[in-house]
Protein backbone atom coordinates (compact mmCIF):
# COMPACT_ATOMS: atom_id res chain seq x y z
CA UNK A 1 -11.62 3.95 -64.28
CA UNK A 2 -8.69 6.05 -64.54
CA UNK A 3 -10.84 8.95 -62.26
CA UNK A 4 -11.61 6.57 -59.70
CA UNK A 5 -7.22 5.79 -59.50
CA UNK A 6 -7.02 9.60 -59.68
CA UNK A 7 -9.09 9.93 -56.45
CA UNK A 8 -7.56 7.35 -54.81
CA UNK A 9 -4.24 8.61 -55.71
CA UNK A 10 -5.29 11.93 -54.32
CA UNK A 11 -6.60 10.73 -50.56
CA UNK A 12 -3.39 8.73 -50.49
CA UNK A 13 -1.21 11.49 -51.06
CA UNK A 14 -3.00 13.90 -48.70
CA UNK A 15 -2.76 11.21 -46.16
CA UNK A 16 0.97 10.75 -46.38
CA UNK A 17 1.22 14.34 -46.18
CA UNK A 18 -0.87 14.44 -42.60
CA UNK A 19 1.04 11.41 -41.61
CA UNK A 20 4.29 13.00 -42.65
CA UNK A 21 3.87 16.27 -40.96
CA UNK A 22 2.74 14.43 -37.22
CA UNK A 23 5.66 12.61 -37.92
CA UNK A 24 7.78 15.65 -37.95
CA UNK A 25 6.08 17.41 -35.07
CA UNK A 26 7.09 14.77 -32.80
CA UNK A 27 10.64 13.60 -34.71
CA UNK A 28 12.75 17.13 -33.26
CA UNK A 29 10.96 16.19 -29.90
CA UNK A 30 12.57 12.43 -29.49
CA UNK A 31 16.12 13.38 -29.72
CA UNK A 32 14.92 16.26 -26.59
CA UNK A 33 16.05 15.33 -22.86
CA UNK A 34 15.66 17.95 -20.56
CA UNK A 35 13.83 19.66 -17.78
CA UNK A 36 11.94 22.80 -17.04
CA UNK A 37 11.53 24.06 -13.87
CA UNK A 38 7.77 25.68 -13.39
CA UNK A 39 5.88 28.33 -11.40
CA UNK A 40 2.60 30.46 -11.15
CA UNK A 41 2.87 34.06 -11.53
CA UNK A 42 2.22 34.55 -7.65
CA UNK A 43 5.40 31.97 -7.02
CA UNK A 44 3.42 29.70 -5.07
CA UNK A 45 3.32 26.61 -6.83
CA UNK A 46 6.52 24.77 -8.69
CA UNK A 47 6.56 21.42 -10.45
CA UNK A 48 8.74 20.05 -12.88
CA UNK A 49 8.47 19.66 -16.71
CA UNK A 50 10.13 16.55 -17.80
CA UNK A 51 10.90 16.02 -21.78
CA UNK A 52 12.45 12.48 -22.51
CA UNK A 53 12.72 11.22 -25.99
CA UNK A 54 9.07 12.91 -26.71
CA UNK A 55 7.79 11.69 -23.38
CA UNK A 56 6.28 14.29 -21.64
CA UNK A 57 6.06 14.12 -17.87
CA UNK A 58 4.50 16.70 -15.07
CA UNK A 59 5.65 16.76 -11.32
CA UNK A 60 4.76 18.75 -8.40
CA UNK A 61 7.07 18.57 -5.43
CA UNK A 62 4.68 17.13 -2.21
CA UNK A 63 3.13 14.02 -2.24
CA UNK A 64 -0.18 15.98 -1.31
CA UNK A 65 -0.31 17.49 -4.67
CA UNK A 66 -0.65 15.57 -8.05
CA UNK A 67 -0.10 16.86 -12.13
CA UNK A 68 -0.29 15.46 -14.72
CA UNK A 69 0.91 15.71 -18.24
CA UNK A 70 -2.56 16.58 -20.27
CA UNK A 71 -1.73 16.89 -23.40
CA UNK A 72 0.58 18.93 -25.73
CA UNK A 73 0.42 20.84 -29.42
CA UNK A 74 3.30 23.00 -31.37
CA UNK A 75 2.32 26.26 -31.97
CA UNK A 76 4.66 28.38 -34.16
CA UNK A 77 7.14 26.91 -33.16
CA UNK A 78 6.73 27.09 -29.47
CA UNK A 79 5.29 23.69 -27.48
CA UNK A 80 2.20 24.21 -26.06
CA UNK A 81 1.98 21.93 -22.28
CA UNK A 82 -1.45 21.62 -21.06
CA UNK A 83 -1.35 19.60 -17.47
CA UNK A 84 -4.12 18.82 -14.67
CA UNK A 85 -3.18 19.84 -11.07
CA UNK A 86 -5.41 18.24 -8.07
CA UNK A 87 -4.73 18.16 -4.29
CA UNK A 88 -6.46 16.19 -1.59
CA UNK A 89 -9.64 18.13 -0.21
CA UNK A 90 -11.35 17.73 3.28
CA UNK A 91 -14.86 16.77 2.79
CA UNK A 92 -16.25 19.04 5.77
CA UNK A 93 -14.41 22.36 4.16
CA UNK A 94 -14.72 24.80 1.38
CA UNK A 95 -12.02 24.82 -1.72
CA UNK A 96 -11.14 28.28 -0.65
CA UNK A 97 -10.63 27.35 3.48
CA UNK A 98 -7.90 24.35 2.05
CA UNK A 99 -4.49 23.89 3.75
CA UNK A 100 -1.75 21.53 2.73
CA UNK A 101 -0.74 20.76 6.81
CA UNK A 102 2.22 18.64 7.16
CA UNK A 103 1.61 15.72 8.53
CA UNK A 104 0.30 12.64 7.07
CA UNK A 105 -3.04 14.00 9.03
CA UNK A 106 -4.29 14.78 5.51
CA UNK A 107 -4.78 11.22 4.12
CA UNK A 108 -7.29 11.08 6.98
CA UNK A 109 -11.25 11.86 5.31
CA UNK A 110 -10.07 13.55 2.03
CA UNK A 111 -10.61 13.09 -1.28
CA UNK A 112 -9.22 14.59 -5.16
CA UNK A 113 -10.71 17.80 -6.26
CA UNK A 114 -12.06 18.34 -10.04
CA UNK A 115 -8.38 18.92 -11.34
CA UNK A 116 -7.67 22.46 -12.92
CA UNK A 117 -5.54 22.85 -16.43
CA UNK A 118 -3.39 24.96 -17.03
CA UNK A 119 -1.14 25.61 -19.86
CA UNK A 120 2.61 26.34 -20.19
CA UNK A 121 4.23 27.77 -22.98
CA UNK A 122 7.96 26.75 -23.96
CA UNK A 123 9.77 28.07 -27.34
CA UNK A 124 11.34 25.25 -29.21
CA UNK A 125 14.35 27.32 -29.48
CA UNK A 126 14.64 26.93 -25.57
CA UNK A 127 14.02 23.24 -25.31
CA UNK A 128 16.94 22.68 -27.66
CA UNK A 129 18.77 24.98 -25.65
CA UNK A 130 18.19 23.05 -22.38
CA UNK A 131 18.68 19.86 -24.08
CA UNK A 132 22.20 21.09 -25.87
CA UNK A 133 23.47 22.49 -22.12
CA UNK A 134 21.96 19.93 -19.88
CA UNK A 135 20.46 22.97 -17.84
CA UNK A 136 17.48 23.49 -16.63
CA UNK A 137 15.52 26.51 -17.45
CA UNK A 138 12.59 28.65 -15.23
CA UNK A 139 9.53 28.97 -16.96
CA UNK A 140 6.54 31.00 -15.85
CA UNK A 141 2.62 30.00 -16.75
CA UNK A 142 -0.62 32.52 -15.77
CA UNK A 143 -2.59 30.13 -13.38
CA UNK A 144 -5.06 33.09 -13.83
CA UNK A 145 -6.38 30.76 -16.98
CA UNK A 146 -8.09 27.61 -17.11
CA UNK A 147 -8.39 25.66 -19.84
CA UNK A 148 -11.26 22.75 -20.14
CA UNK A 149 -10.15 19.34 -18.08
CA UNK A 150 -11.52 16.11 -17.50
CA UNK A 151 -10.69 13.95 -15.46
CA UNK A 152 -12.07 9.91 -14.09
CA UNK A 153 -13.85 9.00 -11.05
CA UNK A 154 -15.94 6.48 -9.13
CA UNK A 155 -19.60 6.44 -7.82
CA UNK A 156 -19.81 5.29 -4.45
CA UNK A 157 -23.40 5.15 -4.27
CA UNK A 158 -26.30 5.00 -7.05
CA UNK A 159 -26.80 8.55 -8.14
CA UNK A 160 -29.38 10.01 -9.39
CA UNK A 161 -28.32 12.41 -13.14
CA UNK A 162 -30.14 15.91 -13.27
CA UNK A 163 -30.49 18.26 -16.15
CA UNK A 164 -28.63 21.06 -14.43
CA UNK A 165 -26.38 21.22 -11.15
CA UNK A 166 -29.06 21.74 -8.75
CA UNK A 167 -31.44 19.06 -6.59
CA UNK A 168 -34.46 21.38 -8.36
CA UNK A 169 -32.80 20.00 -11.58
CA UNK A 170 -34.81 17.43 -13.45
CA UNK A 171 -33.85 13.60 -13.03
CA UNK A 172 -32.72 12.47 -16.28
CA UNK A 173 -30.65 9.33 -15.55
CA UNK A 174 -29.00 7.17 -12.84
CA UNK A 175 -25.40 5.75 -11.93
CA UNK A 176 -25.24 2.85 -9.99
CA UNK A 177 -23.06 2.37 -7.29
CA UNK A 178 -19.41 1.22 -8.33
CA UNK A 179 -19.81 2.34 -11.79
CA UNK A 180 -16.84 4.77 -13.13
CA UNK A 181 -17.69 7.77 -15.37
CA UNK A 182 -15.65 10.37 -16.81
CA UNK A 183 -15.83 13.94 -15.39
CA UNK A 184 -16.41 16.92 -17.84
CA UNK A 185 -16.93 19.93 -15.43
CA UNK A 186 -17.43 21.20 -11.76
CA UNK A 187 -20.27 23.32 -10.93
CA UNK A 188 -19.70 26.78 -9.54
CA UNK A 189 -21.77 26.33 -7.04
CA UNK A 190 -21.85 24.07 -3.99
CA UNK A 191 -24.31 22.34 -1.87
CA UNK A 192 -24.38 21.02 1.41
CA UNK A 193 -26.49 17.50 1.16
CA UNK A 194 -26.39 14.64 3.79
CA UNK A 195 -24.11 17.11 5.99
CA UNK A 196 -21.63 17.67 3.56
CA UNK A 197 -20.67 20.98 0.55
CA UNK A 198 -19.71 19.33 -2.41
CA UNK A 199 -20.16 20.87 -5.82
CA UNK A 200 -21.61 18.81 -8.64
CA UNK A 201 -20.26 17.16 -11.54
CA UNK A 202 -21.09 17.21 -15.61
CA UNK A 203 -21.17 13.52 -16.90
CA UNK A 204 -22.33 12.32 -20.33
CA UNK A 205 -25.23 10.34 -20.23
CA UNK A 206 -24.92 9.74 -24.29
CA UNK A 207 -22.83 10.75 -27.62
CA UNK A 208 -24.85 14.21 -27.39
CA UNK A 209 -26.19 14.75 -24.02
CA UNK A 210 -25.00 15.34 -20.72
CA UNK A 211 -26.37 15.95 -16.90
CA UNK A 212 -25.13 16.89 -13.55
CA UNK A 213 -24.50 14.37 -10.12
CA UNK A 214 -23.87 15.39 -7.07
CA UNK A 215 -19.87 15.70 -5.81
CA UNK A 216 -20.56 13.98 -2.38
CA UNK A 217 -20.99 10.66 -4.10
CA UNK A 218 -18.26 10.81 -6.77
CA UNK A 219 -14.69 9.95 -5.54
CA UNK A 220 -11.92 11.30 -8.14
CA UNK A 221 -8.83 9.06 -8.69
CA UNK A 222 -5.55 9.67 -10.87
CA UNK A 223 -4.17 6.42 -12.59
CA UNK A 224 0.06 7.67 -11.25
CA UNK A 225 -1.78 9.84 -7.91
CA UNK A 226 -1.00 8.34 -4.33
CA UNK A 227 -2.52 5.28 -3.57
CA UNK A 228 -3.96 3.36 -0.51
CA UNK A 229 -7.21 4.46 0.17
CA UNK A 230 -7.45 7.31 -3.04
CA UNK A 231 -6.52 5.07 -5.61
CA UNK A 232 -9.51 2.88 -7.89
CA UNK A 233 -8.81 0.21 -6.03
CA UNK A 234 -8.74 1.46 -2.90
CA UNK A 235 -12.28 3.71 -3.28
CA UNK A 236 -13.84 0.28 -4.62
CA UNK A 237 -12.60 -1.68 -1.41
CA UNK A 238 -14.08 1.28 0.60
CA UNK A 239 -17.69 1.16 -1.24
CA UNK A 240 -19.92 -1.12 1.10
């Protein structure tokens, strides 16, 4: 008997201890308010870093082009920001030929890319600061490095699942039309089906397996992204 209470007593305190130490990971970060200003090495893309009472919010400064807060881990001491970036694409184009024009013009026949994540790193020494001073503080991240993203999306016709990203791949599966699934990876490569270059997509067909469907058929939406016709809602309303 008395074995079986030490055991107990034993995962209880080991559990307190890993409850009391997430506790105190995020406990410095609720009494934080402040604001990081944020840019790529090249200095072509800023955003915003927003820490509220252990909220953590991403912004990007255009309409055109959405982050997100991904998630977030302290790492001796320093917080460790991992967010998504994605920007409207024109179907008919490649990634690389992709200009943000100025004009609403680009809500017309676009859709979200596969998001990239990067990761920004901010000593916790220097959020105090910034939350002590009120100031806001430059950071710089190295958009040279990705770091694995995922990200939701809707199937806007029934698609068929191959084994690797390629119509020679083997047909493992099927979506149906309407259905949402939860994007793992884009495919290097791209392939122009039905008059269109769209790369595939890595979705999980089980708990241990996973296959490829084409891009051309998958719309992307973000939950806070634009809406009207790039929203869930608004890609359902469009499926006929």
């Amino acid at each position: 008997m008395w074995k079986r209470l030490l055991i107990l007593y034993i995962l209880v305190f080991v559990n307190f201890i890993g409850i009391t130490q997430k506790i105190y990971a995020e406990d410095w970060l609720k009494e934080v308010n402040c604001a990081f200003n944020v840019v790529n090495k090249s200095n072509d893309y800023y955003g915003t870093i927003c820490i509220e009472n252990g909220l953590i919010e991403v912004y990007y400064a255009s309409e055109y082009i959405y982050n997100e807060f991904y998630e977030a881990k302290e790492e001796n001491n320093t917080l460790e920001i991992f967010f998504l970036r994605s920007f409207f694409f024109p179907e008919d184009d490649d990634e690389e030929d992709v200009k943000i024009p100025e004009g609403e013009e680009i809500f017309l026949n676009r859709k979200w890319i596969f998001p990239r994540c990067y990761k920004v790193s901010i000593e916790k020494e220097k959020i105090l600061e910034a939350t002590r001073t009120r100031k806001s503080i430059n950071i710089q991240y190295d958009d040279s490095r990705l770091y694995p993203a995922r990200c939701q999306a809707i199937i806007i016709d029934n698609l068929n699942i191959r084994d690797k990203p390629s119509l020679s791949g083997k047909k493992i599966g099927m979506l149906k039309k309407r259905s949402e699934v939860t994007l793992y990876e884009e495919s290097e490569n791209w392939d122009e089906i039905d008059s269109g270059k769209n790369p595939w997509y890595k979705v999980k067909i089980d708990a241990e397996n996973y296959g490829w469907v084409y891009g051309g058929y998958v719309r992307i939406f973000f939950i806070k992204a634009p809406g009207g016709n790039y929203d869930k809602v608004g890609i359902l309303r469009s499926i006929k």
